[in-house]
C-alpha atoms as a PDB file:
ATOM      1  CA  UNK A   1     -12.095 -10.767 -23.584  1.00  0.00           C
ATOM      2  CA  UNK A   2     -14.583  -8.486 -22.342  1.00  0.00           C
ATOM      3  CA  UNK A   3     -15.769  -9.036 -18.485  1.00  0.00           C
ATOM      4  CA  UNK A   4     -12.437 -11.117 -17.976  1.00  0.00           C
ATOM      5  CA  UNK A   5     -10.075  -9.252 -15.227  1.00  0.00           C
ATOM      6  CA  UNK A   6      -7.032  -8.203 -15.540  1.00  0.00           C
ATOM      7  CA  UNK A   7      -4.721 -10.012 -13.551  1.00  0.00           C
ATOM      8  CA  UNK A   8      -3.674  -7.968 -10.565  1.00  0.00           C
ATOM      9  CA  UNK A   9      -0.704 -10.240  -8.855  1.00  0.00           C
ATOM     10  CA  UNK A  10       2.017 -11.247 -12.055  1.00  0.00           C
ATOM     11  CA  UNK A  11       4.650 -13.568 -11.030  1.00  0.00           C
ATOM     12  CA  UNK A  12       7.421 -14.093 -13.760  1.00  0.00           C
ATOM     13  CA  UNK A  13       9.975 -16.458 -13.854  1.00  0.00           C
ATOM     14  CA  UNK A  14      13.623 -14.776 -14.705  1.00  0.00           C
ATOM     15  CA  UNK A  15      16.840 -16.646 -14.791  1.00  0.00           C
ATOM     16  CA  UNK A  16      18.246 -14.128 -17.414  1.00  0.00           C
ATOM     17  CA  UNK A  17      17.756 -16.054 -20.746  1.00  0.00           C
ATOM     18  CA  UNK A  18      16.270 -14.787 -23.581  1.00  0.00           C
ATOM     19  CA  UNK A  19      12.623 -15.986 -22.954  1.00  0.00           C
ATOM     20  CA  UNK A  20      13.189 -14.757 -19.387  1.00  0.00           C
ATOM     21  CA  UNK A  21      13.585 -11.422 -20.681  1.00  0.00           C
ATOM     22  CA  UNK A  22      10.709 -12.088 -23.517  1.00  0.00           C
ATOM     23  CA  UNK A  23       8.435 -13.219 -20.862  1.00  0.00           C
ATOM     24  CA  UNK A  24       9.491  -9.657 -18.873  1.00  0.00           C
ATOM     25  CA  UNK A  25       8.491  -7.872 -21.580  1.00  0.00           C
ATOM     26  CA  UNK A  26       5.076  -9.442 -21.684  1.00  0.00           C
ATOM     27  CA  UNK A  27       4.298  -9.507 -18.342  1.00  0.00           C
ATOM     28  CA  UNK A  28       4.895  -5.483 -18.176  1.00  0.00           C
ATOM     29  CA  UNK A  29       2.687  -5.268 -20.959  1.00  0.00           C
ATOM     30  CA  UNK A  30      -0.435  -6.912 -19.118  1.00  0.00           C
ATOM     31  CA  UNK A  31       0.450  -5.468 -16.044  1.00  0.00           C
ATOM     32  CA  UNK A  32       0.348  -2.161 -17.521  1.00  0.00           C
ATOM     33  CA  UNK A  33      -2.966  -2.714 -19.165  1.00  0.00           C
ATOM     34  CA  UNK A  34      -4.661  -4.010 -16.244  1.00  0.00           C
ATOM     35  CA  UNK A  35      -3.021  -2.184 -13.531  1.00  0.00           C
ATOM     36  CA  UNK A  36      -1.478  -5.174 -12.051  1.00  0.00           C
ATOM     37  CA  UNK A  37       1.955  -5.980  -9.979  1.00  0.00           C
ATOM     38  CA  UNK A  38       5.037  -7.933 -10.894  1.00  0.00           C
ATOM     39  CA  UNK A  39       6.964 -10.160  -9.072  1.00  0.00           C
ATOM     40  CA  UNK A  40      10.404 -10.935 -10.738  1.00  0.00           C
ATOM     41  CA  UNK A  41      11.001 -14.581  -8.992  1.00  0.00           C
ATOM     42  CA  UNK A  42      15.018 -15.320  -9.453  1.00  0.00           C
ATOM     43  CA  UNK A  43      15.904 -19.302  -8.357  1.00  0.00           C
ATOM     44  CA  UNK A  44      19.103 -19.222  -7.028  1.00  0.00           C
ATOM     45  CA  UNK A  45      19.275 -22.759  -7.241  1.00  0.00           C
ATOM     46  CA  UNK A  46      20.368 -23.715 -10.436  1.00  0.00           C
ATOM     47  CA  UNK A  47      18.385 -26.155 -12.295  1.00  0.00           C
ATOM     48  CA  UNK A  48      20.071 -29.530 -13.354  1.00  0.00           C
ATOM     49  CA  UNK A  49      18.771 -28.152 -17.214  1.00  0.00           C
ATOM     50  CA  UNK A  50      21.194 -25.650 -16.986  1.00  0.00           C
ATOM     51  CA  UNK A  51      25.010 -26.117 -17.237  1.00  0.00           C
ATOM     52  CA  UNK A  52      27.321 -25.088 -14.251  1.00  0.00           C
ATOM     53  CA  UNK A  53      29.810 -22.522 -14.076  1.00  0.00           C
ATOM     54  CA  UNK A  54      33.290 -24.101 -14.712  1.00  0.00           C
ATOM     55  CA  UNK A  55      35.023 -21.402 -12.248  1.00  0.00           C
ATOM     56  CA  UNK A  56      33.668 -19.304  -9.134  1.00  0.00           C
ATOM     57  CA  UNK A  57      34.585 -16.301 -10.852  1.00  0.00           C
ATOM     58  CA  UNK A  58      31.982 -17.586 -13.570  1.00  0.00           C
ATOM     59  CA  UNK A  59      29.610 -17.860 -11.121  1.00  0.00           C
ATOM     60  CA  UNK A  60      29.754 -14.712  -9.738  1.00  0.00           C
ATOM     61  CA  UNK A  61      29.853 -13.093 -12.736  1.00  0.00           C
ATOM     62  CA  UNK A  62      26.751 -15.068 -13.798  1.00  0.00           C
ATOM     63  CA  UNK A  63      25.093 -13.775 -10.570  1.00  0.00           C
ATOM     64  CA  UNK A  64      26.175 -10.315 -11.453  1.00  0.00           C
ATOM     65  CA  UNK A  65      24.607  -9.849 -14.712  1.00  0.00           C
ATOM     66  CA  UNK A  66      21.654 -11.300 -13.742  1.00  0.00           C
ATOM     67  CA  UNK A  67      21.167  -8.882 -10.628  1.00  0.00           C
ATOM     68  CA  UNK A  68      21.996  -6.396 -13.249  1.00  0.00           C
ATOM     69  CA  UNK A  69      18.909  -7.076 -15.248  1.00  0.00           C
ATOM     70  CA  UNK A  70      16.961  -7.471 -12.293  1.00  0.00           C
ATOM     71  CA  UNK A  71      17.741  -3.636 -11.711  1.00  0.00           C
ATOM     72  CA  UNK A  72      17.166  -2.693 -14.963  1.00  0.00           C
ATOM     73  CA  UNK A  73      13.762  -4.422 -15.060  1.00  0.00           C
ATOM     74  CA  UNK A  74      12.603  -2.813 -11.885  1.00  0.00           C
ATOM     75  CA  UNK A  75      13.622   0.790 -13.718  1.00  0.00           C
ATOM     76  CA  UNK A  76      11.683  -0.336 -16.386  1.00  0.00           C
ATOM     77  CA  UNK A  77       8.990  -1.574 -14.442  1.00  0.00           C
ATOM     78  CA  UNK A  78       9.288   2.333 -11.876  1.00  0.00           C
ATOM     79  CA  UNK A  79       9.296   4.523 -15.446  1.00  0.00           C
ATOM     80  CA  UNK A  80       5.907   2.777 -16.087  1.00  0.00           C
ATOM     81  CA  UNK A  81       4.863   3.234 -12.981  1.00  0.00           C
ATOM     82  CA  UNK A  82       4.338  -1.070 -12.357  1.00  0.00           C
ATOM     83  CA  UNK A  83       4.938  -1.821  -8.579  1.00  0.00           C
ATOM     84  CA  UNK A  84       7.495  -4.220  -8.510  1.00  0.00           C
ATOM     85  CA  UNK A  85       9.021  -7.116  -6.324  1.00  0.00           C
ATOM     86  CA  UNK A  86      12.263  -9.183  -6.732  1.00  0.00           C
ATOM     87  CA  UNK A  87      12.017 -12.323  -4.936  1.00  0.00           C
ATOM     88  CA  UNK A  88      15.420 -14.231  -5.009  1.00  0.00           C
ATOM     89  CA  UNK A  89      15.738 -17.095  -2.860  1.00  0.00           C
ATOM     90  CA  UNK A  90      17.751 -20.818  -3.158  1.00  0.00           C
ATOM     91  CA  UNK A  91      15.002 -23.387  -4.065  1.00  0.00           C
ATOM     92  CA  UNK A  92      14.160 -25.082  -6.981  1.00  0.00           C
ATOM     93  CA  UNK A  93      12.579 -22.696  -9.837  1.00  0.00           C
ATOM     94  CA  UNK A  94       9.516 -24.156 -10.886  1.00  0.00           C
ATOM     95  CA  UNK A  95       9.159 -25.179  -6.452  1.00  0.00           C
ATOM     96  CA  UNK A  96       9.820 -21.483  -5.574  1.00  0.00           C
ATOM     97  CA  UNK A  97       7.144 -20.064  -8.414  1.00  0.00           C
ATOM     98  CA  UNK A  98       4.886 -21.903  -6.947  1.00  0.00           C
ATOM     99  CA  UNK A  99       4.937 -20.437  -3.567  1.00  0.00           C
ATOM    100  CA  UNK A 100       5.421 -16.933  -4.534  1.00  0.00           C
ATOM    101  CA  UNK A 101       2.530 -17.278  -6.590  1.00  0.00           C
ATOM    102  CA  UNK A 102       0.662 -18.418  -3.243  1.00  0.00           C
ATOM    103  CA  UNK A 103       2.460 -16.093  -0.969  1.00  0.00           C
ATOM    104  CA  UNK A 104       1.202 -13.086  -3.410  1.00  0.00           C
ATOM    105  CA  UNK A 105      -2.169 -15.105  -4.158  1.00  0.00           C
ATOM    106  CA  UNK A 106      -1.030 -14.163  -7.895  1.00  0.00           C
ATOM    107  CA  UNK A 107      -3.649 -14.550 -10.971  1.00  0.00           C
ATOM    108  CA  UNK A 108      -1.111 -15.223 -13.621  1.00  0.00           C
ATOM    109  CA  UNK A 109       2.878 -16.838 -13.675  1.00  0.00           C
ATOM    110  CA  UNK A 110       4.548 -15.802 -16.653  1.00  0.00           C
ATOM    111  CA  UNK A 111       7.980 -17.938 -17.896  1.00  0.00           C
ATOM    112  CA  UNK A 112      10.210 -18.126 -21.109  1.00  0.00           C
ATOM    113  CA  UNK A 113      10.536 -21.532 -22.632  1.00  0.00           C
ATOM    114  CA  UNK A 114      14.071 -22.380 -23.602  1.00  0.00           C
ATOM    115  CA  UNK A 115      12.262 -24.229 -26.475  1.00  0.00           C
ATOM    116  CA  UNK A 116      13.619 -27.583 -25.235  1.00  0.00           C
ATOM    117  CA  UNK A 117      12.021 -30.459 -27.547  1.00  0.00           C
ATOM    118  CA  UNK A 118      10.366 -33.397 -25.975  1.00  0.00           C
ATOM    119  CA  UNK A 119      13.115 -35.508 -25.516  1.00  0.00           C
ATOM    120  CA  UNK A 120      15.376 -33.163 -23.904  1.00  0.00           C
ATOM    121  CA  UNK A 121      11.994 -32.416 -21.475  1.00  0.00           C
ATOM    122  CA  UNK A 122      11.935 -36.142 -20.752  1.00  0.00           C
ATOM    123  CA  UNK A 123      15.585 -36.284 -19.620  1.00  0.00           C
ATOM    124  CA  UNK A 124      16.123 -32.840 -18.151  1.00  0.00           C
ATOM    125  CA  UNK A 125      12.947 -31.571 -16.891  1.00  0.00           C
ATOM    126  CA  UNK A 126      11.363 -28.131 -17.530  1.00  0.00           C
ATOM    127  CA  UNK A 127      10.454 -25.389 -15.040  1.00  0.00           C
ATOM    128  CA  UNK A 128       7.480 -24.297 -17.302  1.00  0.00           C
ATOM    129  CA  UNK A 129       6.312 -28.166 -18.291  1.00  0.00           C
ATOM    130  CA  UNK A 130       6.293 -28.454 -14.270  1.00  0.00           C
ATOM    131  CA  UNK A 131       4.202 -25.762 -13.787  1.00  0.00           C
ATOM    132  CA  UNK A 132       1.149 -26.228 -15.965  1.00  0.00           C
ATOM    133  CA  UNK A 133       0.493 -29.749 -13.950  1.00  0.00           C
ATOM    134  CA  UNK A 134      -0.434 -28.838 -10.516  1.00  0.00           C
ATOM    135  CA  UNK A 135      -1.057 -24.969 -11.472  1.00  0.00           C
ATOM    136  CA  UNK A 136      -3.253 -23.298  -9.242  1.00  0.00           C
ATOM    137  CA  UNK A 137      -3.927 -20.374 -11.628  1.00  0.00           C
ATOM    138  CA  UNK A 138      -3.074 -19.748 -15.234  1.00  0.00           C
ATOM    139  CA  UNK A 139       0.688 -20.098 -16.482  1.00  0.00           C
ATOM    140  CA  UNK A 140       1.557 -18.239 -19.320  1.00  0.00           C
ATOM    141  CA  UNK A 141       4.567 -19.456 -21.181  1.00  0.00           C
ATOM    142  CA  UNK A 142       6.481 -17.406 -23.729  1.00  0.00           C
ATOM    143  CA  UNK A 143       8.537 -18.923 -26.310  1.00  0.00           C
END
């Protein structure tokens, strides 16, 4: 990929999944190659995919761990010397991706797939399915 540059502006999707985490991982890696930024982007919203809390103490303890691994990402992220931002905000995922990625004029948005088969994307939706239609730059989804 010679003469291609690195992306400079990384948004990733985390909601604290697996992929989230594998997408993470990924995104540090290019960042650190290229000498680019990330911007964790946490929906607060949850996403009619995902199943509800049954209790409030649930909740917050699903909130919890997941600012948990934001810190832990951003230690990561300081001991590689990668600047970077948490965005958390109550939209939509795949709504508020998009316009981080435009606030931060980003060259890459990086997601986990929750390997959802088409069916299930048919009834339920998919925050990185929704992406790759109107995407404005490239989307990089991680299984």
């Amino acid at each position: 990929m010679s003469g291609t540059p690195s992306p400079r502006a990384i948004v990733v999707g985390f909601d604290g999944s697996p992929a989230a985490g594998r997408a993470m991982s990924l995104a540090l890696e290019i960042a650190r190659a290229g000498g680019g930024r990330i911007y964790l982007v946490h929906a607060q919203e949850r996403d009619p995919e995902q199943v509800e809390p049954a209790t409030e103490e649930e909740s917050v303890s699903v909130e919890q761990a997941i600012a948990a691994a934001v810190a832990g990402w951003a230690e990561r992220a300081a001991g590689a010397s990668i600047p970077f931002t948490a965005v958390q905000r109550d939209r939509p995922a795949a709504e508020l991706l998009r316009s981080v990625a435009k606030e931060v004029g980003a060259d890459l948005v990086v997601v986990g797939t929750r390997g959802l088969g088409p069916a299930s994307k048919a009834w339920l939706g998919s925050v990185s399915n929704s992406l790759l239609t109107p995407a404005e730059q490239p989307v990089l989804v991680v299984p």
